[in-house]
N, C-alpha and C. Protein backbone atom coordinates (compact mmCIF):
# COMPACT_ATOMS: atom_id res chain seq x y z
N UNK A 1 0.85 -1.17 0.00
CA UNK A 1 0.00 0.00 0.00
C UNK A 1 0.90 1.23 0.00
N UNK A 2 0.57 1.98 -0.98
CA UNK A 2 1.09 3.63 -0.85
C UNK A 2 0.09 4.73 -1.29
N UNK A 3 0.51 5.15 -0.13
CA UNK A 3 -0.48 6.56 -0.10
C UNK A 3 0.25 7.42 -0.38
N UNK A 4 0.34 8.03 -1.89
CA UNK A 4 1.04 9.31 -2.22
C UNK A 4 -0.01 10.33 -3.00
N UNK A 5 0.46 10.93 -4.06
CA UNK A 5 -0.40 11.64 -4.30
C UNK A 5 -1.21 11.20 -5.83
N UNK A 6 -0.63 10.28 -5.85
CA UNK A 6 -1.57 9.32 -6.77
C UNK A 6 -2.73 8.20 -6.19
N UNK A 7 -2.52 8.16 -5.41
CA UNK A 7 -3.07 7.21 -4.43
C UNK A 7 -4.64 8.12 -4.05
N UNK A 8 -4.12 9.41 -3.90
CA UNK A 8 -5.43 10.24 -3.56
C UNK A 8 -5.74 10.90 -4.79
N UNK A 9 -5.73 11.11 -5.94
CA UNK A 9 -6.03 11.35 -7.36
C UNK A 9 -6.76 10.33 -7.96
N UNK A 10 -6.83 9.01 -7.65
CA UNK A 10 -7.32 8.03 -8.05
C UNK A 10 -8.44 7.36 -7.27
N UNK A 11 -8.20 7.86 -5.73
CA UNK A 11 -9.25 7.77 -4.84
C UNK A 11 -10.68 8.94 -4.88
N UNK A 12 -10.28 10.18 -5.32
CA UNK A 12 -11.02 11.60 -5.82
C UNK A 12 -11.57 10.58 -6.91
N UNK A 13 -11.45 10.23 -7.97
CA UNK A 13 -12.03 10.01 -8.89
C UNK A 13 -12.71 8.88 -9.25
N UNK A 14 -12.37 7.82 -8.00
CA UNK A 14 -13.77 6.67 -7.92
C UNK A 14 -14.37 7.16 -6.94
N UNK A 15 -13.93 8.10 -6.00
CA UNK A 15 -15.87 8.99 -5.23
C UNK A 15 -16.65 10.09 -6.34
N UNK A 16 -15.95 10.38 -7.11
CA UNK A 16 -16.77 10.91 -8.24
C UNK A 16 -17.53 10.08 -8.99
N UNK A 17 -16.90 9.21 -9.11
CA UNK A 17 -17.85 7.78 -9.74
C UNK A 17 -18.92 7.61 -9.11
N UNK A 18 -18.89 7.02 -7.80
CA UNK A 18 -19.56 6.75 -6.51
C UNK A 18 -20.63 7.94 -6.42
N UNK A 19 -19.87 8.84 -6.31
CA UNK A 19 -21.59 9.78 -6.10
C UNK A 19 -22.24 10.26 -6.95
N UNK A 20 -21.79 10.17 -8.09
CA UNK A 20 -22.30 10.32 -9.05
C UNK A 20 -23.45 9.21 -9.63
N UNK A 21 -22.90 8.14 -9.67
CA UNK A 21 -24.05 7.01 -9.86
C UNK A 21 -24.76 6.52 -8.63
N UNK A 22 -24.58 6.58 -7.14
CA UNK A 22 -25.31 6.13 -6.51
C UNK A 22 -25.74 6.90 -5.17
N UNK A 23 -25.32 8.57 -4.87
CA UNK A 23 -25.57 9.08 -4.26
C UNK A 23 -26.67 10.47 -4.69
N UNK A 24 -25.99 11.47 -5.62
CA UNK A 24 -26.74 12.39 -5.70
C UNK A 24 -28.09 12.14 -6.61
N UNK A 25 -28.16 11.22 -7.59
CA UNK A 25 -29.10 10.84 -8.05
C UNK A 25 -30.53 10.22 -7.41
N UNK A 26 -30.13 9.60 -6.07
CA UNK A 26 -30.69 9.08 -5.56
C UNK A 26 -31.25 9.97 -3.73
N UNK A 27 -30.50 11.05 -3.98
CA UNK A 27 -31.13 12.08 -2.73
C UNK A 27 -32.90 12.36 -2.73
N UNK A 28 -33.17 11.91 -1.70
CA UNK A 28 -34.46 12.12 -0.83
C UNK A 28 -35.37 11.18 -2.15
N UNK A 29 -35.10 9.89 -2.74
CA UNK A 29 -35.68 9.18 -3.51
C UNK A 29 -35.60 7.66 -3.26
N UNK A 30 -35.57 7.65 -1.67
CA UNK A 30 -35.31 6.01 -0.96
C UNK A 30 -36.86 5.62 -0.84
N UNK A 31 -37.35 4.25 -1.33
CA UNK A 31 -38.47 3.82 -1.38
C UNK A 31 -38.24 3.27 0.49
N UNK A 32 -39.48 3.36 1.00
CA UNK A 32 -39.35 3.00 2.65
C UNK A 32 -38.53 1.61 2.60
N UNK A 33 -39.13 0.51 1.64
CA UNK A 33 -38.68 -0.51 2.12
C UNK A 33 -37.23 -0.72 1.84
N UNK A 34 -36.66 -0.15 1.27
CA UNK A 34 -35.08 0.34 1.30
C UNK A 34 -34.51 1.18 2.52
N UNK A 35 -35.11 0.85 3.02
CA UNK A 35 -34.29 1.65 4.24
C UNK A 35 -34.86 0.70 5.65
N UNK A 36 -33.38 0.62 6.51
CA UNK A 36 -33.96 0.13 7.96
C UNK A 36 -33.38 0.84 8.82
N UNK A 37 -34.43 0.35 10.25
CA UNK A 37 -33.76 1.00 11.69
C UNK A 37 -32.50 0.04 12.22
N UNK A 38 -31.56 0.87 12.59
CA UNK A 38 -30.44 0.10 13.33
C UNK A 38 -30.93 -0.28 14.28
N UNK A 39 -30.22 -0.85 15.32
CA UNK A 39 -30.47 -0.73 16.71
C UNK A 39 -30.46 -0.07 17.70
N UNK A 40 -29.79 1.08 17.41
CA UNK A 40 -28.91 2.22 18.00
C UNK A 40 -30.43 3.03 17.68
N UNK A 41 -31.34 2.93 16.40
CA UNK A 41 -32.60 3.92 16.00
C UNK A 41 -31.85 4.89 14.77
N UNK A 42 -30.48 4.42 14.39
CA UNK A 42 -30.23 5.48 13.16
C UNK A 42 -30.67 4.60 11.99
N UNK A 43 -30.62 5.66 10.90
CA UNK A 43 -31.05 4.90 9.88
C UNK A 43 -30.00 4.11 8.97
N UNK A 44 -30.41 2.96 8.29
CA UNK A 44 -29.52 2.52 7.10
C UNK A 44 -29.92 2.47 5.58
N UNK A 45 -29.89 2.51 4.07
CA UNK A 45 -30.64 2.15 3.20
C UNK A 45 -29.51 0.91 2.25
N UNK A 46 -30.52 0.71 1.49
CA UNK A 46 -29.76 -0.80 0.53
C UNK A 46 -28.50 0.20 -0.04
N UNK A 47 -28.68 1.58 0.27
CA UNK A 47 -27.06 2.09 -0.67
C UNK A 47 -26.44 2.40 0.46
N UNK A 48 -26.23 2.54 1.23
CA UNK A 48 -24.98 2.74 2.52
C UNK A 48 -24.72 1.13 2.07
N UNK A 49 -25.05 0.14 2.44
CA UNK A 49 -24.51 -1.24 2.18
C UNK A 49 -23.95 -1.39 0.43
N UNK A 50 -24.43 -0.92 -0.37
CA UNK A 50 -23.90 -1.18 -1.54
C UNK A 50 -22.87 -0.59 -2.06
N UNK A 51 -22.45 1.16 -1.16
CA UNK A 51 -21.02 1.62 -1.41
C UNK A 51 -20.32 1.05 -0.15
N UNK A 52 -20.67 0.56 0.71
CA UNK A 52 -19.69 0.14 1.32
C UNK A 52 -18.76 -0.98 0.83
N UNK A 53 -19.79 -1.85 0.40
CA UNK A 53 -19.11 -2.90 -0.80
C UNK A 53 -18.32 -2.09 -1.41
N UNK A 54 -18.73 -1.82 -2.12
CA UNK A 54 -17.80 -0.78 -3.37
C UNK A 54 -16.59 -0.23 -2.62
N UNK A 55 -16.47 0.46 -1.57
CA UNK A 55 -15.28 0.85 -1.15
C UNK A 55 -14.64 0.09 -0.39
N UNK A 56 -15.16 -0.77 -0.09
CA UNK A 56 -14.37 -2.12 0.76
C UNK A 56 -13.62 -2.98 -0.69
N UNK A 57 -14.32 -3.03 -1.78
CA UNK A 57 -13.93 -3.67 -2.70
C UNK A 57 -12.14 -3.35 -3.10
N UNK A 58 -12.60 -1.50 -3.63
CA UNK A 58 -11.69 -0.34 -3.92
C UNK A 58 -10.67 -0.73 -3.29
N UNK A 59 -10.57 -0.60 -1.69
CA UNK A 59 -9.21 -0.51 -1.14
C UNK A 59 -8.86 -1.89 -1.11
N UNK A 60 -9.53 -2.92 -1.10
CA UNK A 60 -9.22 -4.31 -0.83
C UNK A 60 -8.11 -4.24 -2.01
N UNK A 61 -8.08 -3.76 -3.23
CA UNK A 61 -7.64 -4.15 -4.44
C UNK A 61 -6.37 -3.20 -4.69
N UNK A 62 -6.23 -1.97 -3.47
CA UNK A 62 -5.29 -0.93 -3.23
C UNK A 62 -4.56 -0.94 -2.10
N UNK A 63 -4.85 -2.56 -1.67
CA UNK A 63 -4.03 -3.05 -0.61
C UNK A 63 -3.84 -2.96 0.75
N UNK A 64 -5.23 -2.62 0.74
CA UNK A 64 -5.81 -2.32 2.03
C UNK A 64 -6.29 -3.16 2.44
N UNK A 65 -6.66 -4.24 4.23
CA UNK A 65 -6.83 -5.56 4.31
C UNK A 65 -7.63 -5.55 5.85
N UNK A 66 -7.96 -4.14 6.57
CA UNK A 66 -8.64 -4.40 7.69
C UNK A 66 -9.45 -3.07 7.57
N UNK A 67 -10.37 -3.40 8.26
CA UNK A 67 -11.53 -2.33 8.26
C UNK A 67 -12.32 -2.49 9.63
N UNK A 68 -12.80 -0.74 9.46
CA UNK A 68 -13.76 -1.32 10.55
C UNK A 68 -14.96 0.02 9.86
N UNK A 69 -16.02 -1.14 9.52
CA UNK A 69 -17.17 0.03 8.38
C UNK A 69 -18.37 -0.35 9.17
N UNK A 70 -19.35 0.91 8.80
CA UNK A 70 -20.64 1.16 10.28
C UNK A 70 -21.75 0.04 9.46
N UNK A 71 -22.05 0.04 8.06
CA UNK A 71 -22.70 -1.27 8.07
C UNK A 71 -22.43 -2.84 8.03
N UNK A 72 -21.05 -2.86 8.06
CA UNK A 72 -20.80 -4.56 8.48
C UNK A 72 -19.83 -4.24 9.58
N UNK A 73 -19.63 -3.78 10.82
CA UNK A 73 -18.61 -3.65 11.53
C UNK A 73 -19.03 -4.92 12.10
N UNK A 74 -17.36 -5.53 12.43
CA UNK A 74 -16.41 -5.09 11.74
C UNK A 74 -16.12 -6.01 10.76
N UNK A 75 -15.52 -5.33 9.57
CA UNK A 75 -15.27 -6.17 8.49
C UNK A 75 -13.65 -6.57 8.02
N UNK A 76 -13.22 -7.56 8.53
CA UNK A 76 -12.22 -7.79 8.06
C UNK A 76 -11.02 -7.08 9.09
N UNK A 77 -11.42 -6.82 10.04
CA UNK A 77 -10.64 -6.05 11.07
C UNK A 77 -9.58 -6.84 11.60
N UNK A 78 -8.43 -7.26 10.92
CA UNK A 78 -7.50 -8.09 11.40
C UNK A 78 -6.01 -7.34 11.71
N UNK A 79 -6.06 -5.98 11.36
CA UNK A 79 -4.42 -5.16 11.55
C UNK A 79 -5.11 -3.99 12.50
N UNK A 80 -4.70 -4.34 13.85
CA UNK A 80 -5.29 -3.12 14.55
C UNK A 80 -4.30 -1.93 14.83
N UNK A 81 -3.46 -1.58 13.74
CA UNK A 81 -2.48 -0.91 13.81
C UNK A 81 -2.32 -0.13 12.31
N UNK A 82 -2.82 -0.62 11.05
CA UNK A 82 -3.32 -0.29 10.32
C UNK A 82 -4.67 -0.78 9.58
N UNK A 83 -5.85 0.34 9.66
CA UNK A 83 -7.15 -0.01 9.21
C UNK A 83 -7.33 1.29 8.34
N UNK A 84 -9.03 1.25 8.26
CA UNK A 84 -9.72 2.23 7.46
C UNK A 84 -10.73 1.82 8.07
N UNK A 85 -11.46 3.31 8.64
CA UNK A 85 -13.21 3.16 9.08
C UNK A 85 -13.56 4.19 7.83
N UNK A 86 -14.68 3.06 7.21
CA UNK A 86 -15.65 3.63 6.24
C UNK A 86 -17.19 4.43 6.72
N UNK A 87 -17.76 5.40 6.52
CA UNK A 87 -18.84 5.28 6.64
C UNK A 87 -19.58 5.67 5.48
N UNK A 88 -20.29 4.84 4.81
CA UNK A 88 -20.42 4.87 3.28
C UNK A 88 -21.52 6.31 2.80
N UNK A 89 -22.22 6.59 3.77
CA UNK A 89 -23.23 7.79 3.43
C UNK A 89 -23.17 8.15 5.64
N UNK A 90 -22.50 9.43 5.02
CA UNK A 90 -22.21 10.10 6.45
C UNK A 90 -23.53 11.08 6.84
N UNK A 91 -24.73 10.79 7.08
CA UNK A 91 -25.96 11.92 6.77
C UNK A 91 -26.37 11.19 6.43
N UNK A 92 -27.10 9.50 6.91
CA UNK A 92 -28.25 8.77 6.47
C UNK A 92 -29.46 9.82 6.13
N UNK A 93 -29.80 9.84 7.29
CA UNK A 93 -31.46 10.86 7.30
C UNK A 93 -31.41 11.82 6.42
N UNK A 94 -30.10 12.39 6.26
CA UNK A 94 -30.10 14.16 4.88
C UNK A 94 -30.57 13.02 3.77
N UNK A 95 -29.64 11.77 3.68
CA UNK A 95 -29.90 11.47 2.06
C UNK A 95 -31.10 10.61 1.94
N UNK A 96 -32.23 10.45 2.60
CA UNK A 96 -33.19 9.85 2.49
C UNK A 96 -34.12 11.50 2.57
N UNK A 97 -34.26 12.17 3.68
CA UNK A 97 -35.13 13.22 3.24
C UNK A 97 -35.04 14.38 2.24
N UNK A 98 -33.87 13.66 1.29
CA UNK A 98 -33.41 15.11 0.30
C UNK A 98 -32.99 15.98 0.74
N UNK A 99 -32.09 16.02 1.94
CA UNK A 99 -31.10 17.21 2.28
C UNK A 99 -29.86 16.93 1.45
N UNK A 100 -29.19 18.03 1.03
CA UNK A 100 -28.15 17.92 0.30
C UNK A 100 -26.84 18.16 1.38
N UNK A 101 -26.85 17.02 3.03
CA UNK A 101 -25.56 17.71 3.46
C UNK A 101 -25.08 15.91 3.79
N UNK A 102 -24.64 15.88 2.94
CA UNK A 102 -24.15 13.89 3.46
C UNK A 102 -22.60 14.27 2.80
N UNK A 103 -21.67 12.90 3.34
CA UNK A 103 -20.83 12.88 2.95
C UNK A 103 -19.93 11.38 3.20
N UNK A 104 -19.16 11.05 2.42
CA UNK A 104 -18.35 9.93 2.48
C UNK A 104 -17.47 9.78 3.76
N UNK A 105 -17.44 8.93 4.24
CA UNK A 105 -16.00 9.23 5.24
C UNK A 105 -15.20 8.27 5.64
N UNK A 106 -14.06 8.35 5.29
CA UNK A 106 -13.10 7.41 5.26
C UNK A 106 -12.05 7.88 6.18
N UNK A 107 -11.53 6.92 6.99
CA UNK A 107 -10.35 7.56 7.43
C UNK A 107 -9.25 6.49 7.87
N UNK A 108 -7.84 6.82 7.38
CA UNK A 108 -6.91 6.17 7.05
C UNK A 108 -5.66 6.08 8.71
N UNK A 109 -6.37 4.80 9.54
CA UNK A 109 -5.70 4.90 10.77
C UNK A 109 -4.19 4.32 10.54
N UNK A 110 -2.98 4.48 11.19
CA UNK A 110 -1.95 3.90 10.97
C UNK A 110 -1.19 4.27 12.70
């Protein structure tokens, strides 16, 4: 794994992918039964689980090998010294009631 400045040029441009096909298109347009209550009472929909795939996929393939992500935690959490916590739609509730304030969030522990 290297994180230089290609590493984040190439990461910018599969979240452009990403929100482009499965986020802004889809603001405040979640059918109910696409969406559930956690346990906690926050919300989840079938697309927080389907980019999480997607970005679990991404880094899996950029050599990234432990995680700890809010809809499968934990996934693959085997380097507790280097991970990545995903949270695939940061603003469940904005992106189900058509607020435009959500956001990706990744963060690169070492």
């Amino acid at each position: 794994m290297i994180i230089d400045s290609n590493f984040f040029l190439n990461l910018h441009s599969y979240l452009s992918v990403i929100s482009g096909k499965y986020i802004l298109p889809k603001i405040g347009k979640i059918e109910l039964s696409n969406i559930k209550t956690k346990p906690d009472n926050s919300k989840a929909t079938i697309h927080d689980v389907e980019i999480e795939n997607l970005l679990i996929n991404y880094f899996k393939k950029n050599g990234f090998n432990s995680f700890i992500a809010e809809e499968s935690f934990p996934n693959n959490f085997n380097d507790k010294n280097n991970y990545l916590t995903l949270d695939p739609i940061d603003g469940t509730r904005n992106f189900i009631n058509g607020v435009n304030k959500i956001a990706l969030m990744i963060k690169i522990i070492i």
